[in-house]
Protein backbone atom coordinates (compact mmCIF):
# COMPACT_ATOMS: atom_id res chain seq x y z
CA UNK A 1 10.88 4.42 5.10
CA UNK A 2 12.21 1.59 2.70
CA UNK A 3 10.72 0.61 -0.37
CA UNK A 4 9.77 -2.55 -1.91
CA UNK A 5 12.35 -3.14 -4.25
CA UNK A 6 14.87 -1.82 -1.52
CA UNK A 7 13.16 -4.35 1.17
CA UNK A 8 13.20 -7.75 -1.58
CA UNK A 9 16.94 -6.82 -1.63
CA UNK A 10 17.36 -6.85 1.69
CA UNK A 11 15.85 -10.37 2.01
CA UNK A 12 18.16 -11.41 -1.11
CA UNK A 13 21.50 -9.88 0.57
CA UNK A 14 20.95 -8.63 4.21
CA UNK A 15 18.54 -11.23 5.52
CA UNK A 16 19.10 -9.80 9.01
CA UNK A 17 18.20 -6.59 8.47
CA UNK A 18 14.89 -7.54 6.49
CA UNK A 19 13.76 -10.08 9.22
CA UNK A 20 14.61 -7.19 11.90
CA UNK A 21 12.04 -4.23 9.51
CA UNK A 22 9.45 -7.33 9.24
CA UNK A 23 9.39 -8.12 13.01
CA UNK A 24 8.77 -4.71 13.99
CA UNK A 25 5.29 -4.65 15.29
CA UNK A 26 4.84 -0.64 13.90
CA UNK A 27 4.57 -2.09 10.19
CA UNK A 28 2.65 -5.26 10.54
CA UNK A 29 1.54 -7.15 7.19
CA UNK A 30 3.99 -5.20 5.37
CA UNK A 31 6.33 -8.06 4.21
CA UNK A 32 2.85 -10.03 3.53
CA UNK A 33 2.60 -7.11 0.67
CA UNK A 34 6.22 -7.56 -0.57
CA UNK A 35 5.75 -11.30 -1.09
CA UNK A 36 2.73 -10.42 -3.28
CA UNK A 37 3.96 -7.48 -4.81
CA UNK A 38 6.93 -10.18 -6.13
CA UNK A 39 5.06 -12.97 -6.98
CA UNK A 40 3.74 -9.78 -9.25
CA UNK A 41 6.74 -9.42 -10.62
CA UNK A 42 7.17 -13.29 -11.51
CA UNK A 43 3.81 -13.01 -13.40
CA UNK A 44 5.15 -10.10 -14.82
CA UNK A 45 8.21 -11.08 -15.85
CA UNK A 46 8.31 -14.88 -16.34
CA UNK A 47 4.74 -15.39 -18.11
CA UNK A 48 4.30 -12.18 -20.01
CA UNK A 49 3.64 -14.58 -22.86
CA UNK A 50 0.71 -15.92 -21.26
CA UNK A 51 -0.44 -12.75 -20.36
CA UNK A 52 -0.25 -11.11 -23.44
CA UNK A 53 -2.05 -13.94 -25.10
CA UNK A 54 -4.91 -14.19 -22.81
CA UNK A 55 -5.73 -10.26 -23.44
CA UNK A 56 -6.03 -11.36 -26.86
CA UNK A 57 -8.38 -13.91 -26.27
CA UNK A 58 -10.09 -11.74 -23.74
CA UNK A 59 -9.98 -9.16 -26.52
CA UNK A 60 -11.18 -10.88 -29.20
CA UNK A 61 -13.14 -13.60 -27.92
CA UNK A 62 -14.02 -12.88 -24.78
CA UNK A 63 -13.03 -12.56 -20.77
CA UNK A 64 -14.57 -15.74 -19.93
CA UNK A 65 -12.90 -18.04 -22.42
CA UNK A 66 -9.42 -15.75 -21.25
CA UNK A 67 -9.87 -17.12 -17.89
CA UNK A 68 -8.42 -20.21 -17.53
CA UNK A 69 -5.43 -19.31 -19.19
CA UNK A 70 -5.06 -15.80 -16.76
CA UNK A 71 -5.45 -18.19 -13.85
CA UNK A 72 -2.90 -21.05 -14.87
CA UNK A 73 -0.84 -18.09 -15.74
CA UNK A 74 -0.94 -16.89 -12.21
CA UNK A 75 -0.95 -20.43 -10.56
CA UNK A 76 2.25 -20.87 -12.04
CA UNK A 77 3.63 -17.84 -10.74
CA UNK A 78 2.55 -18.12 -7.38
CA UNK A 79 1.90 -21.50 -6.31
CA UNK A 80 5.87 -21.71 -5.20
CA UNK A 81 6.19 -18.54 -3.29
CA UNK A 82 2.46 -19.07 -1.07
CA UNK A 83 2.79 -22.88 -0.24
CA UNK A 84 6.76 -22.12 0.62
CA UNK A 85 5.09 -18.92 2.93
CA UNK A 86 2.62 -21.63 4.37
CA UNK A 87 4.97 -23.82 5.52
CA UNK A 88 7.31 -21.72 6.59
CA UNK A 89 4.80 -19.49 8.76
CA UNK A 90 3.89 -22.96 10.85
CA UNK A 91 7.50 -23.51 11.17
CA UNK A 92 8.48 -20.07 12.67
CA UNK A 93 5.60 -20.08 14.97
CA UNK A 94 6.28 -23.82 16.16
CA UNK A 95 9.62 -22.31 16.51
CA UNK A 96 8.98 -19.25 18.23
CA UNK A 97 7.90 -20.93 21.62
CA UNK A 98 6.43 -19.02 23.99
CA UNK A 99 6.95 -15.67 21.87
CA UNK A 100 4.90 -16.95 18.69
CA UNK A 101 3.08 -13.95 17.83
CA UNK A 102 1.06 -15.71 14.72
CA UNK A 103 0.84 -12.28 12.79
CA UNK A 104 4.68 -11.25 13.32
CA UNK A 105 5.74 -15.12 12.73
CA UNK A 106 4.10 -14.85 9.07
CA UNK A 107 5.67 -11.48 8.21
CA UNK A 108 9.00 -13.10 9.55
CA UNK A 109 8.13 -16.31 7.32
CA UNK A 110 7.09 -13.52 3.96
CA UNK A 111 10.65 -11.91 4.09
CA UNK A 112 12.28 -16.11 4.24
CA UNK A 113 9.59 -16.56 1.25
CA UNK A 114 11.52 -13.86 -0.90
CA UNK A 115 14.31 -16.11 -1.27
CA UNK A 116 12.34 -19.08 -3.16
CA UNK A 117 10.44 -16.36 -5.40
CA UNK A 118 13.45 -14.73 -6.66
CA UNK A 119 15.26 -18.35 -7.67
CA UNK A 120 12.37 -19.05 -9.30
CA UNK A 121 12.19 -15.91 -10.88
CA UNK A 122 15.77 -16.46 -11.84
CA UNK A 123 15.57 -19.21 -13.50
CA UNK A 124 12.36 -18.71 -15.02
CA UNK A 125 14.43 -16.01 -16.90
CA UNK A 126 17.39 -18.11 -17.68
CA UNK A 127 14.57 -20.59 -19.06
CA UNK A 128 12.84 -18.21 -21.49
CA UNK A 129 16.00 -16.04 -22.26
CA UNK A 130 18.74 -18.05 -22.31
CA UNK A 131 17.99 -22.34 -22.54
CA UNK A 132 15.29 -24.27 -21.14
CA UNK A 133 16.19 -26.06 -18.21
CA UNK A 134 15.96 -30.01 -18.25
CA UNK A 135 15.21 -32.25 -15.45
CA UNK A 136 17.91 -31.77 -13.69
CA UNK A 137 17.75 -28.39 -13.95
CA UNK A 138 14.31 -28.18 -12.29
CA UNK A 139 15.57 -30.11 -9.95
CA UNK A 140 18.19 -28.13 -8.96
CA UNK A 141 16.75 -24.41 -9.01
CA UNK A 142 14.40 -26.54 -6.50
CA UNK A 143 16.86 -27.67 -4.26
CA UNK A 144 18.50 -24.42 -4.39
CA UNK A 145 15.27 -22.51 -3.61
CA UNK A 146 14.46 -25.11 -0.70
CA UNK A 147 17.75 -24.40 0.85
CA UNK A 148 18.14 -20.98 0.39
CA UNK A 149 14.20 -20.53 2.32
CA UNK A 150 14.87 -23.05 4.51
CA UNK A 151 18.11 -21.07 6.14
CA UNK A 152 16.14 -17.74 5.95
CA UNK A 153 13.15 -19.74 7.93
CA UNK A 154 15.89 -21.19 10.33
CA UNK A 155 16.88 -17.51 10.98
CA UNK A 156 12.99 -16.09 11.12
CA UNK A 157 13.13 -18.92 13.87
CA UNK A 158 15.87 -17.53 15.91
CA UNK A 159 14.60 -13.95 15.18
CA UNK A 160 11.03 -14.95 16.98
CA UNK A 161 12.82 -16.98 19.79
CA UNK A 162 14.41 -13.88 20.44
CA UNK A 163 11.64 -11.36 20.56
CA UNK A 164 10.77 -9.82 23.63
CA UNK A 165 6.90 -10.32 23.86
């Protein structure tokens, strides 16, 4: 049995082999609970500033006036990672054919999602530890996250085509 950490870097460096553990039907909705369990780790570890300031505020003032800032904090960790997992679920079941299997397709589409998350948990480092990135910066750590998801979907895609229903 692998573990998370051991499964995200299978997406990072063996895409193969994590598409093959997520489209095993024995361990359905698994890679569902990596994707979250990472976009965890980006609120972790890219807005641990907001965090720790809205437990003060829920500390000191209150939970309800902490709210808004826990949510944006958490919007901006996630908001990447589940509208990249949206899209790329319709794509790999559009793509699949005749072998779309909707609930395989988005644990195929979860493991392409891990790419996206972890450049923009990369640079979301680089930006708080190193320099803030500009404008072309942005840009770029988007392109690179598009293109990196984009060939993992391509391969979830040929993965599902392949399936034997």
């Amino acid at each position: 049995m692998t573990g998370f950490l051991t499964r995200w870097g299978l997406a990072v460096a063996a895409p193969r082999s994590a598409l093959a553990l997520a489209d095993d039907p024995t361990v359905a909705g698994r890679a569902a609970g990596d994707l979250v369990r990472a976009i965890g780790v980006v609120l972790l570890a890219a807005h641990t500033r907001e965090l720790v300031a809205t437990g003060w505020v829920a500390v000191e003032v209150g939970v309800r006036e902490a709210a808004p800032a826990f949510l944006r904090a958490l919007s901006g960790a996630s908001m990447f990672g589940l509208v990249f997992v949206l899209v790329a679920s319709l794509v790999v079941s559009l793509g699949a054919g005749r072998r779309r299997n909707l609930g395989r397709d988005f644990d195929l589409a979860c493991v392409a999602s891990l790419a996206p998350v972890t450049v923009t948990l990369v640079a979301a480092l680089w930006a708080r530890g190193v320099a803030p990135l500009g404008v072309s910066g942005r840009g770029a750590v988007l392109i690179a996250a598009l293109a990196w998801g984009g060939a993992l979907t391509a391969l979830a895609v040929a993965f599902a085509r392949r399936r034997v229903t």
